[in-house]
C-alpha atoms as a PDB file:
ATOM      1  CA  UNK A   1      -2.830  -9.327  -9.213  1.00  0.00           C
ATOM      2  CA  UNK A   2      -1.933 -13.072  -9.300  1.00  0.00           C
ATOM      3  CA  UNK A   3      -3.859 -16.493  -9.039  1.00  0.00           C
ATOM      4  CA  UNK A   4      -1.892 -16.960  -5.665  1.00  0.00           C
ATOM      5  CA  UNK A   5      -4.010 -13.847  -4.206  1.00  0.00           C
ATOM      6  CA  UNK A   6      -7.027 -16.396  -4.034  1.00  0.00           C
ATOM      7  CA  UNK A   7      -4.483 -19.183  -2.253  1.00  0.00           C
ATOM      8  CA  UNK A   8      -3.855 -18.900   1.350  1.00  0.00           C
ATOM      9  CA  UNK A   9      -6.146 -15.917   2.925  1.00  0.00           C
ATOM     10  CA  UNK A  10      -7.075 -15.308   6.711  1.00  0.00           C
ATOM     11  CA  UNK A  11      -9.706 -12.954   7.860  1.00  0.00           C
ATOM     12  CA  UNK A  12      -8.913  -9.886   9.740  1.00  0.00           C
ATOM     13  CA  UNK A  13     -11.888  -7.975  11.274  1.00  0.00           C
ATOM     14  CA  UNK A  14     -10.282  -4.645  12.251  1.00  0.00           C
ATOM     15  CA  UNK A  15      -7.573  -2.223  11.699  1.00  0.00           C
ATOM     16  CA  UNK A  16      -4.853  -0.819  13.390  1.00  0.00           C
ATOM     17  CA  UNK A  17      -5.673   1.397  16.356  1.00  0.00           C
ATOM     18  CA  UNK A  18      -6.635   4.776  15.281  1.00  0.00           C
ATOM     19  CA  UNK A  19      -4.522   6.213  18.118  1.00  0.00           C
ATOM     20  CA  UNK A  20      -0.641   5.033  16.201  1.00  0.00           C
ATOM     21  CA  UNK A  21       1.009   8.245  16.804  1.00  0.00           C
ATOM     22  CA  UNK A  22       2.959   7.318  13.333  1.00  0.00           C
ATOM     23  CA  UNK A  23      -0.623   6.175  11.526  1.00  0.00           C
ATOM     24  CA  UNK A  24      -1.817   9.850  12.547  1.00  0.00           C
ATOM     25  CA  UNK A  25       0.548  11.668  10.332  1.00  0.00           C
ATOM     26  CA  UNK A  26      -1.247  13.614   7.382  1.00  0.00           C
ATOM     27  CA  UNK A  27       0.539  14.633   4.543  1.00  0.00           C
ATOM     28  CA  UNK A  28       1.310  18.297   5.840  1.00  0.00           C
ATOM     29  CA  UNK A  29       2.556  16.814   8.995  1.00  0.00           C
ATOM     30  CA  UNK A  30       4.368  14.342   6.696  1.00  0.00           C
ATOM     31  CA  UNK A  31       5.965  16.922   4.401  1.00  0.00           C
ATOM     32  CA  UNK A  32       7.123  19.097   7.296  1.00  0.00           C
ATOM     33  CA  UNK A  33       9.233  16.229   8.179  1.00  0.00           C
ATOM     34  CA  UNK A  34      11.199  15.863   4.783  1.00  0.00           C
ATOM     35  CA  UNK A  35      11.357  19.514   4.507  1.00  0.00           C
ATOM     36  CA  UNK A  36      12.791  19.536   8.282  1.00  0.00           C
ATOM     37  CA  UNK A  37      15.087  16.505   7.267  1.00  0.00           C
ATOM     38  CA  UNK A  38      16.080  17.540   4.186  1.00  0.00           C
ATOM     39  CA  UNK A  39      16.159  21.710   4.253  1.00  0.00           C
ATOM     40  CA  UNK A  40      17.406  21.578   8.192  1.00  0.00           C
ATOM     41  CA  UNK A  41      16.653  23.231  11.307  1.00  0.00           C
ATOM     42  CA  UNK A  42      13.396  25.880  11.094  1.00  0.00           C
ATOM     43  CA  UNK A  43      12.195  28.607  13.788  1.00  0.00           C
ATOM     44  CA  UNK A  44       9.443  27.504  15.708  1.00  0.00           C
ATOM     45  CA  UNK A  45       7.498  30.262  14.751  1.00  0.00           C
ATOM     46  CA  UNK A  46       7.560  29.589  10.870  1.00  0.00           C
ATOM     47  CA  UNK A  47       6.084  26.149  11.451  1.00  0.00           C
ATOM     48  CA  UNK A  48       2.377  25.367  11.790  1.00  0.00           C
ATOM     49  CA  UNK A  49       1.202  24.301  14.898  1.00  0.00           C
ATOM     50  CA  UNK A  50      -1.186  22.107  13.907  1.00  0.00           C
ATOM     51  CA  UNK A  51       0.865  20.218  11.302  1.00  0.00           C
ATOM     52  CA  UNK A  52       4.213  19.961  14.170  1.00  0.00           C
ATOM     53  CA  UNK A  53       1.833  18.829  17.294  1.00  0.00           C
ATOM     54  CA  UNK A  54       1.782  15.217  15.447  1.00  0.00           C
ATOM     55  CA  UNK A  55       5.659  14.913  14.497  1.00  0.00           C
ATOM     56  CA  UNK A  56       6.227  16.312  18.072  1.00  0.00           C
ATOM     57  CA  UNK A  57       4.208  13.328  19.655  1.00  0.00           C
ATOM     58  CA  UNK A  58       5.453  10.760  17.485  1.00  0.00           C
ATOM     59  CA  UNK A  59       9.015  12.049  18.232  1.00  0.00           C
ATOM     60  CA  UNK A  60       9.966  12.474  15.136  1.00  0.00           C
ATOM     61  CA  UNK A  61      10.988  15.983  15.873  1.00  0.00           C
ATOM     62  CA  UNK A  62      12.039  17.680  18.495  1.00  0.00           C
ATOM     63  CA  UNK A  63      11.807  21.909  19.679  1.00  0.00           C
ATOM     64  CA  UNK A  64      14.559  23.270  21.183  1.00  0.00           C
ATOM     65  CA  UNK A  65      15.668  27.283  21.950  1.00  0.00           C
ATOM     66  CA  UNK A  66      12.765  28.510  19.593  1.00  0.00           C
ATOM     67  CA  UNK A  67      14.182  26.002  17.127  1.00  0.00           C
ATOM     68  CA  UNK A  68      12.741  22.834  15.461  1.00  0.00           C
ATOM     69  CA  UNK A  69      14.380  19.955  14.001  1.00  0.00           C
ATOM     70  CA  UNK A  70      13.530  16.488  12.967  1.00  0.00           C
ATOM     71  CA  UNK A  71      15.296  13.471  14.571  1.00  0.00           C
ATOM     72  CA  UNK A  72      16.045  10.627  13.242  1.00  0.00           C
ATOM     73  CA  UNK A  73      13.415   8.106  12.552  1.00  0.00           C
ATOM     74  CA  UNK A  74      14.800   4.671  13.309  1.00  0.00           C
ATOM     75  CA  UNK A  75      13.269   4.586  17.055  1.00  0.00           C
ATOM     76  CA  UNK A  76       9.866   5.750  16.045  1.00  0.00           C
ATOM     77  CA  UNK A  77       9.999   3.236  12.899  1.00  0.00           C
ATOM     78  CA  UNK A  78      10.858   0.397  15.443  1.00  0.00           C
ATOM     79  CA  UNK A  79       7.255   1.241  17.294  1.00  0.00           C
ATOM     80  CA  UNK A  80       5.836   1.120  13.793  1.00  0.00           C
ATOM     81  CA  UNK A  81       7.290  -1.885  13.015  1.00  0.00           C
ATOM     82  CA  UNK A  82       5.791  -3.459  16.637  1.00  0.00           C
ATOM     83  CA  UNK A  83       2.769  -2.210  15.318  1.00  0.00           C
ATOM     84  CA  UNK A  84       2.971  -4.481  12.417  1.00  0.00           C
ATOM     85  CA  UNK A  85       3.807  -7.312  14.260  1.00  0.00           C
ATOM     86  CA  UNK A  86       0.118  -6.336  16.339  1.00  0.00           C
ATOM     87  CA  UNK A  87      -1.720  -6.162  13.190  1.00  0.00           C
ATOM     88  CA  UNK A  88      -0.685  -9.878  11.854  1.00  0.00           C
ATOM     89  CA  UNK A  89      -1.464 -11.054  15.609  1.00  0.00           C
ATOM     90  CA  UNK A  90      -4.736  -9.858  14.720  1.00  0.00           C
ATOM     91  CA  UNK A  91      -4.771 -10.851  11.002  1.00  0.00           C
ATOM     92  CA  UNK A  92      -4.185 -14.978  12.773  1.00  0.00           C
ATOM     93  CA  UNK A  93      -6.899 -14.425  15.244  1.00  0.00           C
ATOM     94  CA  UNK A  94      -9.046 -13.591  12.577  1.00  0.00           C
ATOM     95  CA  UNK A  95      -8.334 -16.602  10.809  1.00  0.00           C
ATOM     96  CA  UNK A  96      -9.044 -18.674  13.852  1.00  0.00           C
ATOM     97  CA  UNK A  97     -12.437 -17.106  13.875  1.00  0.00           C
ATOM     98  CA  UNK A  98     -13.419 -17.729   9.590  1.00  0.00           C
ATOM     99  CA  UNK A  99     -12.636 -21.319  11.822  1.00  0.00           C
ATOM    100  CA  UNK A 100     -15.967 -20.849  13.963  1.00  0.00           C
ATOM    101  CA  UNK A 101     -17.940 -19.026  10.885  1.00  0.00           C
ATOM    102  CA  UNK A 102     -17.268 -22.114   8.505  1.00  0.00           C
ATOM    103  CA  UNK A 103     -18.407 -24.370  11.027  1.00  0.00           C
ATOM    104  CA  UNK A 104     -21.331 -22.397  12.091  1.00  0.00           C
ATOM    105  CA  UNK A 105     -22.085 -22.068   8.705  1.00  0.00           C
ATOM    106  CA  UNK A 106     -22.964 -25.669   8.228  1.00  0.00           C
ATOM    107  CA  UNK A 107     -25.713 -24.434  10.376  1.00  0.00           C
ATOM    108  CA  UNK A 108     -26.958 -21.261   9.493  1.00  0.00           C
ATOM    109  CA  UNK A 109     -26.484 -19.032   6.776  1.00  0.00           C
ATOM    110  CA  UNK A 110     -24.070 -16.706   7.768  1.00  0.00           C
ATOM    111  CA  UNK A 111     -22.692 -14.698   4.885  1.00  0.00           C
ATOM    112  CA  UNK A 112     -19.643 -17.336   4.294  1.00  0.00           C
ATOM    113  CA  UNK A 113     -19.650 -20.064   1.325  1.00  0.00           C
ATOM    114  CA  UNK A 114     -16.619 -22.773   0.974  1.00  0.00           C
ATOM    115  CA  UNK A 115     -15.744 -23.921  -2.132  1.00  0.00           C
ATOM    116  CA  UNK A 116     -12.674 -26.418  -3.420  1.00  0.00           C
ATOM    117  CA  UNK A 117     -10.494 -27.000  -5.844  1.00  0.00           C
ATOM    118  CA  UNK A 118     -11.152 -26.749 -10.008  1.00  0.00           C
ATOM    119  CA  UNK A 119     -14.557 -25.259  -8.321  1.00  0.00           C
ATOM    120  CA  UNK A 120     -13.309 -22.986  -6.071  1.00  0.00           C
ATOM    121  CA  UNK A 121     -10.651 -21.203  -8.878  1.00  0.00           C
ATOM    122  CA  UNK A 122     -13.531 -21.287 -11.056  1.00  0.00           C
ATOM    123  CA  UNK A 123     -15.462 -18.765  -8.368  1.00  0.00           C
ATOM    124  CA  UNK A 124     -12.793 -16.628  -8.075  1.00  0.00           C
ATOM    125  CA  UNK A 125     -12.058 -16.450 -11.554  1.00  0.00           C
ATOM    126  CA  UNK A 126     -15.700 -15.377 -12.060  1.00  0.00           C
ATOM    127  CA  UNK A 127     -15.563 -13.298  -9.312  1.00  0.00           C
ATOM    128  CA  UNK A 128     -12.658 -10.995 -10.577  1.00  0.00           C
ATOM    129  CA  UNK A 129     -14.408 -11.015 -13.811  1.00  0.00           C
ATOM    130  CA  UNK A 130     -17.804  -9.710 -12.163  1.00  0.00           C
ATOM    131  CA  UNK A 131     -15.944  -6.216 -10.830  1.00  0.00           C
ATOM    132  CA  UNK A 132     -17.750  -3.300 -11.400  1.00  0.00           C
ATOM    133  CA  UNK A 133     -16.125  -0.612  -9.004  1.00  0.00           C
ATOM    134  CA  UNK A 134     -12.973  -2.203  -7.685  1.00  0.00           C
ATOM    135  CA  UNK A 135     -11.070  -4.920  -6.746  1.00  0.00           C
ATOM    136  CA  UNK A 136      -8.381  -4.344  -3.939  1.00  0.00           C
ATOM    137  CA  UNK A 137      -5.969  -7.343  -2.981  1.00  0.00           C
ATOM    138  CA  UNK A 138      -3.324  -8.347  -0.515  1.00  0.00           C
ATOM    139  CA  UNK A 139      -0.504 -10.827  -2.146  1.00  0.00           C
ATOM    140  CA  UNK A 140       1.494 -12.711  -0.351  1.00  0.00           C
ATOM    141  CA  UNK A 141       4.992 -14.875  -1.343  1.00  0.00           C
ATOM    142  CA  UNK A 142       3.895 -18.001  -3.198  1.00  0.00           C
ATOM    143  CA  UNK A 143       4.548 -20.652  -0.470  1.00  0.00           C
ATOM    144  CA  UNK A 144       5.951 -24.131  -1.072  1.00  0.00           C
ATOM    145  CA  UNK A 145       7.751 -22.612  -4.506  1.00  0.00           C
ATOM    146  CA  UNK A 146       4.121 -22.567  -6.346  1.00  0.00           C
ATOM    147  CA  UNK A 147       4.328 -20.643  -9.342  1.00  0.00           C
ATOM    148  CA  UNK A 148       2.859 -16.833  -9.561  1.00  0.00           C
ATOM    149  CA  UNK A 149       0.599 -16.238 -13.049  1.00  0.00           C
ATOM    150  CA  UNK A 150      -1.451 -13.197 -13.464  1.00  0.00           C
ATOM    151  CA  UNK A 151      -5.105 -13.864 -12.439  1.00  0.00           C
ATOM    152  CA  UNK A 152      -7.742 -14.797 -14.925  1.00  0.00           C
ATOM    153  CA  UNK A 153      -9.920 -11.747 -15.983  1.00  0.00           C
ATOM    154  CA  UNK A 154      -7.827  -9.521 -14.670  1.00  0.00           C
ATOM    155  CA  UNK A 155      -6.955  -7.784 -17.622  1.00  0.00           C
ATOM    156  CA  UNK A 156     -10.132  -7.387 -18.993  1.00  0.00           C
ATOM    157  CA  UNK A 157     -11.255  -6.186 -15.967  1.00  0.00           C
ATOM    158  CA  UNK A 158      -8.305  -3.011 -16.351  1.00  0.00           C
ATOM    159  CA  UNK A 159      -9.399  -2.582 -20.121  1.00  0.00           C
ATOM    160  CA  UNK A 160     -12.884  -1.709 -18.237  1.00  0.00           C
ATOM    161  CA  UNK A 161     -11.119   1.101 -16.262  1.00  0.00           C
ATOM    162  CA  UNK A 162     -11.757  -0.953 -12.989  1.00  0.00           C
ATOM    163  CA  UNK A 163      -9.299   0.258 -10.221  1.00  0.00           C
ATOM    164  CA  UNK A 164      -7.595  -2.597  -9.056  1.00  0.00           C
ATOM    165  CA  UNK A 165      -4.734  -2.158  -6.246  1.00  0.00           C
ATOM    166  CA  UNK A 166      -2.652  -4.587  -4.971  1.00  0.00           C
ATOM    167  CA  UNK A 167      -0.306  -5.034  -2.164  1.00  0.00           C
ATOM    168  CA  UNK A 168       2.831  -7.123  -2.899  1.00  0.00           C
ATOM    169  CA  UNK A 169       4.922  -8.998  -0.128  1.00  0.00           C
ATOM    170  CA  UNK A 170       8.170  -7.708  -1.110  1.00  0.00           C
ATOM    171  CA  UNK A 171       9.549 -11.540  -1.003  1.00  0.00           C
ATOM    172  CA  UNK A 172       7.660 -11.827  -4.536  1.00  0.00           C
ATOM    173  CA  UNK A 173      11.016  -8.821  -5.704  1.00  0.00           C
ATOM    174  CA  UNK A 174      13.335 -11.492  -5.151  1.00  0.00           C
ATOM    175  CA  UNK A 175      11.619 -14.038  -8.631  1.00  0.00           C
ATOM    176  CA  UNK A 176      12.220 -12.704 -11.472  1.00  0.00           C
ATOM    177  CA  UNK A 177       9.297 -14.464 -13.066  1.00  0.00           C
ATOM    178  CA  UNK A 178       6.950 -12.895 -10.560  1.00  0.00           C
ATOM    179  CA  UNK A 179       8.403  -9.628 -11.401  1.00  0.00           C
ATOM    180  CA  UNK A 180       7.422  -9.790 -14.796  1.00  0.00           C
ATOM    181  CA  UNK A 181       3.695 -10.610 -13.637  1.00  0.00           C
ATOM    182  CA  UNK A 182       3.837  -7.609 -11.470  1.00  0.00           C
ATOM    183  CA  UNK A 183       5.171  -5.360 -14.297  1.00  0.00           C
ATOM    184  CA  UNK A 184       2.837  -6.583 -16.608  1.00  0.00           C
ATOM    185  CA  UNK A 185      -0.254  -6.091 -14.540  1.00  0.00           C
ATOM    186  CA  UNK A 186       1.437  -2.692 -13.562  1.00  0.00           C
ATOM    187  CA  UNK A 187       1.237  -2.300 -17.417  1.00  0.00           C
ATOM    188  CA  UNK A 188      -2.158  -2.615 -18.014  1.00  0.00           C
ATOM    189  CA  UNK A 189      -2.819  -0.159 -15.287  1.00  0.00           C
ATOM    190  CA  UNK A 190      -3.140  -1.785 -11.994  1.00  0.00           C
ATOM    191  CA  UNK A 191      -2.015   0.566  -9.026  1.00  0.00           C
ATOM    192  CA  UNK A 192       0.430  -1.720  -6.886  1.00  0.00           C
ATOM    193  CA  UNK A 193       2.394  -1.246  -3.491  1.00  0.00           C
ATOM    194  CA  UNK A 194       4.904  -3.339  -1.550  1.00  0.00           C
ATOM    195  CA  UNK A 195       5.360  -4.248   1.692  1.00  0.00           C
ATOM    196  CA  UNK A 196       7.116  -6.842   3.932  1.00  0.00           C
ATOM    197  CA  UNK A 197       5.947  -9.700   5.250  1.00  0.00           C
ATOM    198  CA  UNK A 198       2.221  -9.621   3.933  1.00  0.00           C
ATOM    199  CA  UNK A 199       1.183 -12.390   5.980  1.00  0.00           C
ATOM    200  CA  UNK A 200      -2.241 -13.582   4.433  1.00  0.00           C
ATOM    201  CA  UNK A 201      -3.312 -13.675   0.728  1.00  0.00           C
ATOM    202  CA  UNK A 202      -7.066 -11.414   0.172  1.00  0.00           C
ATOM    203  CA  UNK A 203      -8.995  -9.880  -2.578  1.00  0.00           C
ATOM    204  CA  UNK A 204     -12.566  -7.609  -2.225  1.00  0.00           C
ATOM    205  CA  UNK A 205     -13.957  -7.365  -5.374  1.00  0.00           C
ATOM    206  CA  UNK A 206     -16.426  -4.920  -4.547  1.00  0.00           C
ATOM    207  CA  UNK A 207     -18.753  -5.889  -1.886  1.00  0.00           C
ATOM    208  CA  UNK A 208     -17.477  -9.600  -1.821  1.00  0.00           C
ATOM    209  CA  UNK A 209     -13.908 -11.023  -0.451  1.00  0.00           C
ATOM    210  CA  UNK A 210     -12.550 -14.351  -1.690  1.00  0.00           C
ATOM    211  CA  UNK A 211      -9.984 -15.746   0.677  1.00  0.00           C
ATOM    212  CA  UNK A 212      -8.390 -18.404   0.707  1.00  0.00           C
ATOM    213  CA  UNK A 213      -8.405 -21.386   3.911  1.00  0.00           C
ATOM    214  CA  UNK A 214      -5.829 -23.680   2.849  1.00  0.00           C
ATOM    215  CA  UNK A 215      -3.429 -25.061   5.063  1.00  0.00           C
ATOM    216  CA  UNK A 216      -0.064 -25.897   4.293  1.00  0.00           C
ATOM    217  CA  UNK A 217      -0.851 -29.694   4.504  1.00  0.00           C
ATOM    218  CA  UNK A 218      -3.957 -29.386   2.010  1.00  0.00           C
ATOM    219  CA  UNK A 219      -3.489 -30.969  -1.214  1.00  0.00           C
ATOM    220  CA  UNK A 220      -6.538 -28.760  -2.752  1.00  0.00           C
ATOM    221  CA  UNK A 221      -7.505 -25.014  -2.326  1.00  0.00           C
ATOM    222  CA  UNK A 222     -10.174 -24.358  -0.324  1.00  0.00           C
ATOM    223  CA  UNK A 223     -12.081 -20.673  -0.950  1.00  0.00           C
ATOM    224  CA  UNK A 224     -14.328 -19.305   1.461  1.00  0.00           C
ATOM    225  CA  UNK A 225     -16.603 -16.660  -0.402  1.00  0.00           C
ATOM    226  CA  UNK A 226     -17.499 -13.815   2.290  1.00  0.00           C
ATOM    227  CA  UNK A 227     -20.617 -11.902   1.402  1.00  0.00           C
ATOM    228  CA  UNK A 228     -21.388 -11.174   5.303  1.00  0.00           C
ATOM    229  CA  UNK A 229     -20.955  -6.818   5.576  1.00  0.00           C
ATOM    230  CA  UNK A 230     -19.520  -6.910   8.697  1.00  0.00           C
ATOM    231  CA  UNK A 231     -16.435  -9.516   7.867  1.00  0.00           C
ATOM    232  CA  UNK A 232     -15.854  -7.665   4.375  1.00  0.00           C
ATOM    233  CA  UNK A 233     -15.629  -4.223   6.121  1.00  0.00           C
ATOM    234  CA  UNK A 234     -13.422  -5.239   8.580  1.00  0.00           C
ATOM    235  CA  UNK A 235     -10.921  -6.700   5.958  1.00  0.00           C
ATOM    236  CA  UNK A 236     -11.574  -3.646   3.773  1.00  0.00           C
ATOM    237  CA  UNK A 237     -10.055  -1.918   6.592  1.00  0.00           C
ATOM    238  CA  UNK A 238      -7.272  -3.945   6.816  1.00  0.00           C
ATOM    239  CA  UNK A 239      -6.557  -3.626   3.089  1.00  0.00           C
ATOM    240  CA  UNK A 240      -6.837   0.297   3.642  1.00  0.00           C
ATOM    241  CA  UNK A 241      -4.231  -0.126   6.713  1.00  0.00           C
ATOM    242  CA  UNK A 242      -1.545  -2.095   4.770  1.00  0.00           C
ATOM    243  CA  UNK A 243      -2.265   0.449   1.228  1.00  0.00           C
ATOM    244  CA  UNK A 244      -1.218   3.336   3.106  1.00  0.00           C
ATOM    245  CA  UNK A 245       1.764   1.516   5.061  1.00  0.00           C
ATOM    246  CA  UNK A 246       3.223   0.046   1.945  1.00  0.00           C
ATOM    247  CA  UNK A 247       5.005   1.872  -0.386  1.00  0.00           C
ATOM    248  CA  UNK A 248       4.534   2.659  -4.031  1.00  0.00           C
ATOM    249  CA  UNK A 249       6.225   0.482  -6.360  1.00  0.00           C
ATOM    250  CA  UNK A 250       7.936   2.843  -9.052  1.00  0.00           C
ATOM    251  CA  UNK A 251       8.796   0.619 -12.661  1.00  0.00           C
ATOM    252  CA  UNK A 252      12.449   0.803 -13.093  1.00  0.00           C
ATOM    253  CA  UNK A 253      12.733   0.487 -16.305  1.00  0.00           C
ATOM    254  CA  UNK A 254      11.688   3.935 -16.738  1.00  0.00           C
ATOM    255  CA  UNK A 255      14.605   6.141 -17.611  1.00  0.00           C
ATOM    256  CA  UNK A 256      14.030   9.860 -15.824  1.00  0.00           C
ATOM    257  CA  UNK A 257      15.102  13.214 -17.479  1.00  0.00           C
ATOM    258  CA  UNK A 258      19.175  13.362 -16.195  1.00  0.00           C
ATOM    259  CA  UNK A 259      18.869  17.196 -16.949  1.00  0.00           C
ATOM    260  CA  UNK A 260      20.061  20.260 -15.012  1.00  0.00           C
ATOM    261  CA  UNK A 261      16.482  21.604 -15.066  1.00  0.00           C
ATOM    262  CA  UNK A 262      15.155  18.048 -13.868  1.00  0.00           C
ATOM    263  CA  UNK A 263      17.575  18.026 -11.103  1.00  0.00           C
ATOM    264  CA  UNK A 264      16.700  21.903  -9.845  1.00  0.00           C
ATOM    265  CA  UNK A 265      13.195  20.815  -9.536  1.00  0.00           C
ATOM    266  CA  UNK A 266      14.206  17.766  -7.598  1.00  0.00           C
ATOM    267  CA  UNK A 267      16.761  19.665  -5.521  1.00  0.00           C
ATOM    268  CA  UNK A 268      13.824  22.684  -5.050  1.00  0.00           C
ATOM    269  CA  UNK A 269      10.663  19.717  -3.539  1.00  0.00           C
ATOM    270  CA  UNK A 270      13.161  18.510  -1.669  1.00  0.00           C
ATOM    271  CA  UNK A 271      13.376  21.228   0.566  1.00  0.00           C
ATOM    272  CA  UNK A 272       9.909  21.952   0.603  1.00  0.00           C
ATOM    273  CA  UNK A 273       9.372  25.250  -1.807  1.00  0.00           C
ATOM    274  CA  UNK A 274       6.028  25.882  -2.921  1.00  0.00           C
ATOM    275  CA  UNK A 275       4.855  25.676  -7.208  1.00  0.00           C
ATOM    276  CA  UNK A 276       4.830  29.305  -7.161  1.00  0.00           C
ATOM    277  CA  UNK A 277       8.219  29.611  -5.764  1.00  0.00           C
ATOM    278  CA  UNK A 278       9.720  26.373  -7.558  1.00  0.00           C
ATOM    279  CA  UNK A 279       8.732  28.376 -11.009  1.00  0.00           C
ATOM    280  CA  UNK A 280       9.736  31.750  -9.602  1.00  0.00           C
ATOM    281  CA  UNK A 281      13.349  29.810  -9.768  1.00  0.00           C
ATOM    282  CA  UNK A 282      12.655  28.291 -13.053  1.00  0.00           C
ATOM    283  CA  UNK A 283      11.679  30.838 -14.667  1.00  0.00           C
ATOM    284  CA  UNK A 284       8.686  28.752 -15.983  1.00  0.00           C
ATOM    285  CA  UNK A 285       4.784  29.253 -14.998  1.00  0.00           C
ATOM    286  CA  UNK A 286       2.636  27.373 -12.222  1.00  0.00           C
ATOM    287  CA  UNK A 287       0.888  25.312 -14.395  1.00  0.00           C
ATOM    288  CA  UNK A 288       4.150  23.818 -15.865  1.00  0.00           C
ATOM    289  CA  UNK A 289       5.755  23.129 -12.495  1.00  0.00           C
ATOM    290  CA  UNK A 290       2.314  21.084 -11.669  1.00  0.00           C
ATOM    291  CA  UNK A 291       2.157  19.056 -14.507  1.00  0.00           C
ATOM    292  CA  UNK A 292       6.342  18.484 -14.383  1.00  0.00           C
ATOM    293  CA  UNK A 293       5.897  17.249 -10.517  1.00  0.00           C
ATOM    294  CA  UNK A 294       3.087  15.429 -11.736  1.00  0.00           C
ATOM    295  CA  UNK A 295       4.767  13.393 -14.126  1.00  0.00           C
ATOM    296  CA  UNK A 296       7.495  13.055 -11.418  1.00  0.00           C
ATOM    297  CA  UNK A 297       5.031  11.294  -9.431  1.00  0.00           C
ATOM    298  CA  UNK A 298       3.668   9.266 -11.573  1.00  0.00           C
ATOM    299  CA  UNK A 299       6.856   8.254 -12.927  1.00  0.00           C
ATOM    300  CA  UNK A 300       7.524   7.633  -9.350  1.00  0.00           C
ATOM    301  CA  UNK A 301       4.659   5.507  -8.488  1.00  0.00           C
ATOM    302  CA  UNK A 302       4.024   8.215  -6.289  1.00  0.00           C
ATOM    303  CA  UNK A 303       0.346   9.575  -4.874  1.00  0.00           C
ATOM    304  CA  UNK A 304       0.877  12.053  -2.786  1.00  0.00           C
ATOM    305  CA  UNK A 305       3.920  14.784  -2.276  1.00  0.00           C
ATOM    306  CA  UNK A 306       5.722  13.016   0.978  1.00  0.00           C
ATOM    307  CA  UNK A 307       5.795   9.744  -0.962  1.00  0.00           C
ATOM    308  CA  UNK A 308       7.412  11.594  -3.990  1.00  0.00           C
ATOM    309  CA  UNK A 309      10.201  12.944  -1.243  1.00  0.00           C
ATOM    310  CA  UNK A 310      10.861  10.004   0.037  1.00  0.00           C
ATOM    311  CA  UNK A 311      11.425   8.156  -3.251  1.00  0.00           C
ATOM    312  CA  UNK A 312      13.586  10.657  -4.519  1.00  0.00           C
ATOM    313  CA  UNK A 313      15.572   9.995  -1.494  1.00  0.00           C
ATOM    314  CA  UNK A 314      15.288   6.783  -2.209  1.00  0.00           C
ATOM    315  CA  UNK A 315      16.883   7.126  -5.489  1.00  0.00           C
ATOM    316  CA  UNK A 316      19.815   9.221  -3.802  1.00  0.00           C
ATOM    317  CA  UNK A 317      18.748  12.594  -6.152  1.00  0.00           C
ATOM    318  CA  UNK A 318      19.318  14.487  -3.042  1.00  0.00           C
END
């Protein structure tokens, strides 16, 4: 997490609609599809009803003679990607209404403190350090070619064993100085994702969200402090809806096992075997296939098994 996560932060208030025929895939439904895409065409009547009804809506699939058969994804990833474009719509119009809070703060008290400056990194920096549960932040490119620095606290805070995630813009991949913040922090422990194009700079440490007000043209940063449970729970939710869009950021300095037997597990998830039968093939128990696809995963910056697929495809393994 860098100092630039508490520089330039609108306030979103809800997240995407529930209803994102994409957004609504589990991870069976998910996994289906990479088996499907990977292993080829199935009978209908092998495949789960439940799990296909959501691939078959977002068209991702498609059933044909008794047969199904995934499709290819670039048309449903261009809705996804309008989707996106809806959510930072929203993201602005949020901004435009922290607008109408800090001036109707000067009025009432409504959950929302401003501070500036050597005062306002001060707050934040005291803030991080106050974490006690966990502190979940959206980073954005630095803007006007400000440097990136890890955030104050922030390691003490991981030597705690306080979760931190953070979403990257994927614009930060292209400094090599920011790169070595991100690995560092990465490091220590923090959990972190990328994504492009995150348009707005937040962090929830948590029941509190510092975020940032600063225009372009202001000479000084200028922090509004959000205590108010409605505002922070609607940006939680945003923070939830851009973690699960993004994608895991594996470190790639790690070298992976180049063995036969590391390459017949690969080639066995990929098309979608179970443990039991993946160590059936192996010759090797249950247990050790768990904690070998484990590692994988972790290795892999990987949570859960459709992410692992689709960054060993990534990585052209299969």
């Amino acid at each position: 997490m860098s100092r630039e996560s508490a520089a330039s932060v609108h306030v979103p208030r809800r997240s995407l609609p529930a209803d994102q025929a994409l957004l609504g895939l589990d991870d069976d439904a998910r996994a289906l599809y990479v088996r499907l895409a990977t292993a080829g065409r199935l009978p209908l009547a092998e495949v789960d009803d439940r799990v296909l009804e959501p691939l078959l809506r977002s068209s991702l699939v498609a059933r044909a003679e008794g047969m199904v058969e995934a499709r290819a994804p670039r048309g449903p990833l261009e809705a996804a990607a309008q989707s996106y474009t809806q959510l930072a719509a929203r993201i602005r119009e949020i901004g435009d209404e922290l607008t109408d809070v800090w001036n109707a703060s000067q009025r009432a008290d409504v959950g929302v403190d401003i501070s500036t400056g050597a005062i306002a990194l001060q707050e934040y920096a005291d803030l991080v350090g106050s974490a006690t549960n966990r502190i979940d932040a959206l980073t954005m490119a630095p803007r006007n070619d400000r440097p990136i620095a890890t955030a104050d606290g922030v390691f003490e805070v991981l030597a705690r064993g306080i979760e931190v995630r953070v979403v990257y813009d994927s614009r930060l991949l292209e400094s090599p100085e920011a790169i070595e913040v991100v690995e560092t922090c990465m490091a220590a422990g923090e959990q972190a994702r990328v994504f492009p194009g995150v348009p707005i700079n937040l962090v929830i440490v948590d029941d509190v969200v510092s975020a940032n007000v600063t225009s372009d043209a202001d000479e000084e940063v200028h922090v509004a402090n959000i205590r108010n449970r409605r505002l922070v729970a609607g940006l939680r939710s945003v923070f939830e809806s851009y973690w699960q869009l993004s994608m895991p950021l594996a470190d790639e300095r790690l070298v992976l096992d180049g063995s036969k037997e590391f390459r017949h597990l690969v080639r066995l998830l990929s098309i979608g075997l179970t443990d039991r039968s993946i160590a059936r093939e192996l010759g090797v128990s249950e247990r050790t296939v768990g904690r070998r696809v484990t590692r994988l995963q972790e290795l892999l910056g990987a949570d859960t098994r459709f992410q692992l697929g689709l960054q060993i495809a990534r990585h052209g393994w299969v």
